[in-house]
C-alpha atoms as a PDB file:
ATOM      1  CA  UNK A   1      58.432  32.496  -4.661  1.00  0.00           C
ATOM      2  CA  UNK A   2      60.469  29.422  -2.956  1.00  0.00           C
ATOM      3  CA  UNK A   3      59.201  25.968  -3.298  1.00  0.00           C
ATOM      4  CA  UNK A   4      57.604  26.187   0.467  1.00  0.00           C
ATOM      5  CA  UNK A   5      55.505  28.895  -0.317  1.00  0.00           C
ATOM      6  CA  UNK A   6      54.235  27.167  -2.756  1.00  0.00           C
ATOM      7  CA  UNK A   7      53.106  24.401  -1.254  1.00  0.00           C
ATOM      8  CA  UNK A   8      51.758  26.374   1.285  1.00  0.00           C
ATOM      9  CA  UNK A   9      49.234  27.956  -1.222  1.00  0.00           C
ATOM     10  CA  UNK A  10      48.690  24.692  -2.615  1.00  0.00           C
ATOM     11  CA  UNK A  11      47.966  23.082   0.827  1.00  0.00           C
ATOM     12  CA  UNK A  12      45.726  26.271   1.471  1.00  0.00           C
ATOM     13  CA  UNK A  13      43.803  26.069  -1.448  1.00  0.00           C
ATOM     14  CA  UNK A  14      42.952  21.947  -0.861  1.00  0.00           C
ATOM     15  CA  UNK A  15      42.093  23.312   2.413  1.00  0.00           C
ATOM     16  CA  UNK A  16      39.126  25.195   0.844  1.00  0.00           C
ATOM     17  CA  UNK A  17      38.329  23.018  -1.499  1.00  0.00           C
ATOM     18  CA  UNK A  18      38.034  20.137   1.330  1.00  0.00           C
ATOM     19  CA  UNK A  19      35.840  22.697   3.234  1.00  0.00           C
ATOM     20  CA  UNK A  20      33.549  23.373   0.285  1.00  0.00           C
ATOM     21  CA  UNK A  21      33.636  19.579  -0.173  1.00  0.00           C
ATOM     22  CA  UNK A  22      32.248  18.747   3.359  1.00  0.00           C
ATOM     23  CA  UNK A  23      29.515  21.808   3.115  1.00  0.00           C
ATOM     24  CA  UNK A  24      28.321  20.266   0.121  1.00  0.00           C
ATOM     25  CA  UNK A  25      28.340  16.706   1.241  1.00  0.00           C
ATOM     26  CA  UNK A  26      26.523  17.883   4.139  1.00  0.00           C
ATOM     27  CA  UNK A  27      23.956  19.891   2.538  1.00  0.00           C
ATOM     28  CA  UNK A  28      23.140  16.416  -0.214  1.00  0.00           C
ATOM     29  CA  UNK A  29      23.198  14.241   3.183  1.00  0.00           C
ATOM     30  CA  UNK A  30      20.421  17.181   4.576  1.00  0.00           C
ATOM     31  CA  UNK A  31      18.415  17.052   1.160  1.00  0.00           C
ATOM     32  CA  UNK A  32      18.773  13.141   1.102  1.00  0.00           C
ATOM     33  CA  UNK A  33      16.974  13.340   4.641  1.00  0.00           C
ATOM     34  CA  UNK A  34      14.513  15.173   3.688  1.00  0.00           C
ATOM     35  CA  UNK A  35      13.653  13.730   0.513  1.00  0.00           C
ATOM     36  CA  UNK A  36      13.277  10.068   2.563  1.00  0.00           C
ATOM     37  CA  UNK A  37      11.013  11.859   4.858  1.00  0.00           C
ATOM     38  CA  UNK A  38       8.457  13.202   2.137  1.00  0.00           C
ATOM     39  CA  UNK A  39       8.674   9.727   0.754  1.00  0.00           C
ATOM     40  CA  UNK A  40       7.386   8.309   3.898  1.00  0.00           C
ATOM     41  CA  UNK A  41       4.754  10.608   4.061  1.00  0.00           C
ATOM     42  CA  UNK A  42       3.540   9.890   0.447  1.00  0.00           C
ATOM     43  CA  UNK A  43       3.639   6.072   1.054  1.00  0.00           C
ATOM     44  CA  UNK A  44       1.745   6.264   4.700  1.00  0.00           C
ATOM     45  CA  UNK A  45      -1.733   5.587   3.868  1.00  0.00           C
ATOM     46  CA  UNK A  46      -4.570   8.721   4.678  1.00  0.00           C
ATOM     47  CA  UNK A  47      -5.463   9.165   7.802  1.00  0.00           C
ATOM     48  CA  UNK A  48      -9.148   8.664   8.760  1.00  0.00           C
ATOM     49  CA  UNK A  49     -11.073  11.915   8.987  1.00  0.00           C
ATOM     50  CA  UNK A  50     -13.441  11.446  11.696  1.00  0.00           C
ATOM     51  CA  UNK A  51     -16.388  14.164  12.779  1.00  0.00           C
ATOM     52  CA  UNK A  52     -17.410  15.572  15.793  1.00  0.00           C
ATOM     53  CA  UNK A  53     -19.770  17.378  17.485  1.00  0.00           C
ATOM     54  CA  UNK A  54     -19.033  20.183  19.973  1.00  0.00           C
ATOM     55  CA  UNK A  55     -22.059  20.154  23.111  1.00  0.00           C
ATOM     56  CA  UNK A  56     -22.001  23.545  25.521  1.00  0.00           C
ATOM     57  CA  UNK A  57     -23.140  22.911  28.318  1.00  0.00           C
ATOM     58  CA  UNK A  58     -26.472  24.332  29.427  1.00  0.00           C
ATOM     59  CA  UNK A  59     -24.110  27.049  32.004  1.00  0.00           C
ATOM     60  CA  UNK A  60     -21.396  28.786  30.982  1.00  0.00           C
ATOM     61  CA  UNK A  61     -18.103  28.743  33.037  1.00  0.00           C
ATOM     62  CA  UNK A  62     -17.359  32.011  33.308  1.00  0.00           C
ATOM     63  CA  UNK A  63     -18.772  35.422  32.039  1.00  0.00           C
ATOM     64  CA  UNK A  64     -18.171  34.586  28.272  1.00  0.00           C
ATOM     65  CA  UNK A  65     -16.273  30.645  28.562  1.00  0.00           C
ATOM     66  CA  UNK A  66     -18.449  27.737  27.755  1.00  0.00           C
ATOM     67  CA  UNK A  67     -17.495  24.451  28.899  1.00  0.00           C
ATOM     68  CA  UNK A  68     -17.916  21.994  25.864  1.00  0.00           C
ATOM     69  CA  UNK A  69     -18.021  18.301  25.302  1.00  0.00           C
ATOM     70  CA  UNK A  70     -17.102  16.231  21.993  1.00  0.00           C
ATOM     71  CA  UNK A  71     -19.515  13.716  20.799  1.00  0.00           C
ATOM     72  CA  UNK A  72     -16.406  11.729  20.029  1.00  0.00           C
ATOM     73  CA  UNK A  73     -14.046  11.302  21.915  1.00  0.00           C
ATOM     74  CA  UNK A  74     -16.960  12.445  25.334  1.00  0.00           C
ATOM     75  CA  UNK A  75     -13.897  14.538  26.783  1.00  0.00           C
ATOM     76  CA  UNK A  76     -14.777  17.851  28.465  1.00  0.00           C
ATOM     77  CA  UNK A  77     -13.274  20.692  27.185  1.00  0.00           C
ATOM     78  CA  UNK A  78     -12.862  24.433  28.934  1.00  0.00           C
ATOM     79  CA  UNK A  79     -13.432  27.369  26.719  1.00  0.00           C
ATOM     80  CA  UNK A  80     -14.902  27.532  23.023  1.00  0.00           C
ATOM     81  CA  UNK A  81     -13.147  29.198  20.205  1.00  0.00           C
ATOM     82  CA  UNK A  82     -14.950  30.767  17.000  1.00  0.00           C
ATOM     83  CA  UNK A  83     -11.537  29.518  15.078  1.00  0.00           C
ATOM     84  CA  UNK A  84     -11.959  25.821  16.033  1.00  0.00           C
ATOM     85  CA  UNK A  85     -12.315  23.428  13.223  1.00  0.00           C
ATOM     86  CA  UNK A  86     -10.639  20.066  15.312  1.00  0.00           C
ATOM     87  CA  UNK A  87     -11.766  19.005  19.069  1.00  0.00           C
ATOM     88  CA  UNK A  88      -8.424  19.843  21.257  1.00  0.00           C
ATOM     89  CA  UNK A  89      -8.981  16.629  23.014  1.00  0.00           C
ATOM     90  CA  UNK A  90      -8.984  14.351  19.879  1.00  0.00           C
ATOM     91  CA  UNK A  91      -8.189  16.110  16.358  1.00  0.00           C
ATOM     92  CA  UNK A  92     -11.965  15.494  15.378  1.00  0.00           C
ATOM     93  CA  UNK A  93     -13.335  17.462  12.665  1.00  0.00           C
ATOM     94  CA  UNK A  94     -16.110  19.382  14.426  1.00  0.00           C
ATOM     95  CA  UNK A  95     -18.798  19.403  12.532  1.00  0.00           C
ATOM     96  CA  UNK A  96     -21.399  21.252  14.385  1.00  0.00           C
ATOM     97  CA  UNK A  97     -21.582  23.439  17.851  1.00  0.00           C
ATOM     98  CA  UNK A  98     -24.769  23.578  19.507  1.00  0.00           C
ATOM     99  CA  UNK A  99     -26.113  24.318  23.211  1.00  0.00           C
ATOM    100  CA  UNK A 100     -27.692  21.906  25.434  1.00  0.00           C
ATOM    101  CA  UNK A 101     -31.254  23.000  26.401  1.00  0.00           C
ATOM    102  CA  UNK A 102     -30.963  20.374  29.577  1.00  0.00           C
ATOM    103  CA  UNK A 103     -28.274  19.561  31.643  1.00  0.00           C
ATOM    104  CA  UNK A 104     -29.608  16.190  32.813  1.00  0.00           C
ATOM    105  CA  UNK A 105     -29.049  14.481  29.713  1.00  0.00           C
ATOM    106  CA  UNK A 106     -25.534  15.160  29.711  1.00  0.00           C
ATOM    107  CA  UNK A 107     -25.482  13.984  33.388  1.00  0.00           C
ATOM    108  CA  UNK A 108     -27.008  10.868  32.393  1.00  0.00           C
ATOM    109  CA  UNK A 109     -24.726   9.974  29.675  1.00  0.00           C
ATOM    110  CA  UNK A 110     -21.584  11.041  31.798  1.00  0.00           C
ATOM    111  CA  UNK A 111     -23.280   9.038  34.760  1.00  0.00           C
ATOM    112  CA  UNK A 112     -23.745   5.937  32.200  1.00  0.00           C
ATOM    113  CA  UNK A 113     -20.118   5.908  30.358  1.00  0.00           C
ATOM    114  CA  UNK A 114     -18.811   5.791  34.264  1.00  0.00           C
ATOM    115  CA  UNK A 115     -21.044   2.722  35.251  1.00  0.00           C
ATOM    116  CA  UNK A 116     -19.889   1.286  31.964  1.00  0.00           C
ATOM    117  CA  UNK A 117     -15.918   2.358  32.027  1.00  0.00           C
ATOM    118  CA  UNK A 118     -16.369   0.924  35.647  1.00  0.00           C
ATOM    119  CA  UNK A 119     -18.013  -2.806  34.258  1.00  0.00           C
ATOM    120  CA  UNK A 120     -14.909  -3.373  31.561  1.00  0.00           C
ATOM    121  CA  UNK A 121     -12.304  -2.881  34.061  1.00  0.00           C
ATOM    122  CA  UNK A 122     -14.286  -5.118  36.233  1.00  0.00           C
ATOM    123  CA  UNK A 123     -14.504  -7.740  33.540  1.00  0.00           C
ATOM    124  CA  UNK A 124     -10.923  -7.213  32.146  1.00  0.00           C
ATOM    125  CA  UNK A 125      -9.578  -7.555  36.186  1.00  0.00           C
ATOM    126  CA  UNK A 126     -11.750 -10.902  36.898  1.00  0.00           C
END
């Protein structure tokens, strides 16, 4: 074997050795990533677990959808999963699911949070 071929070999062999190098550097610098993620997460304090409760409304939207509001976050929400344990509008942890027996009430409060929405921006804007 002459001199150049074997430096050739030698020069082929660093090249997979460099290549195994970088995969492993890159596969620490991944786990190093992930590791100062998880450490994040550990030091963020809990998040507040906050309860809900899901109102259908007194008609139903269509032959088997209920229209449903939170007692949270007050947004309206179309459709009502069995499955749901968090209001889709806020994350809340529903708590309870009943039926209205009255419409007007929820009318009243919806009518009330307007009027009231419609006061603060009037404040804020004088």
């Amino acid at each position: 074997m002459s001199e150049r071929d074997e430096r050739q070999q030698q020069a082929a062999r660093l090249d997979e050795q460099i290549a195994g190098m970088e995969q492993s550097l890159e596969s620490g610098q991944e786990a190093l990533t992930a590791m100062k993620m998880a450490r994040e997460a550990l030091i963020e304090p809990p998040r507040k677990v906050t309860a809900c409760r899901l109102r259908k409304h007194f008609a139903v939207v269509s032959k088997s959808s209920y229209a449903v509001d939170c007692s949270e976050c007050h947004k309206e929400s179309f459709g009502l999963e069995d499955d749901w344990t968090h209001c889709p509008k806020c994350g809340s942890v529903i708590t309870e699911v009943y039926r209205e027996n009255d419409p007007t009430a929820r009318m009243q409060d919806k009518a009330a949070k307007e009027l009231l929405d419609k006061l603060q921006k009037e404040i804020v804007n004088v």
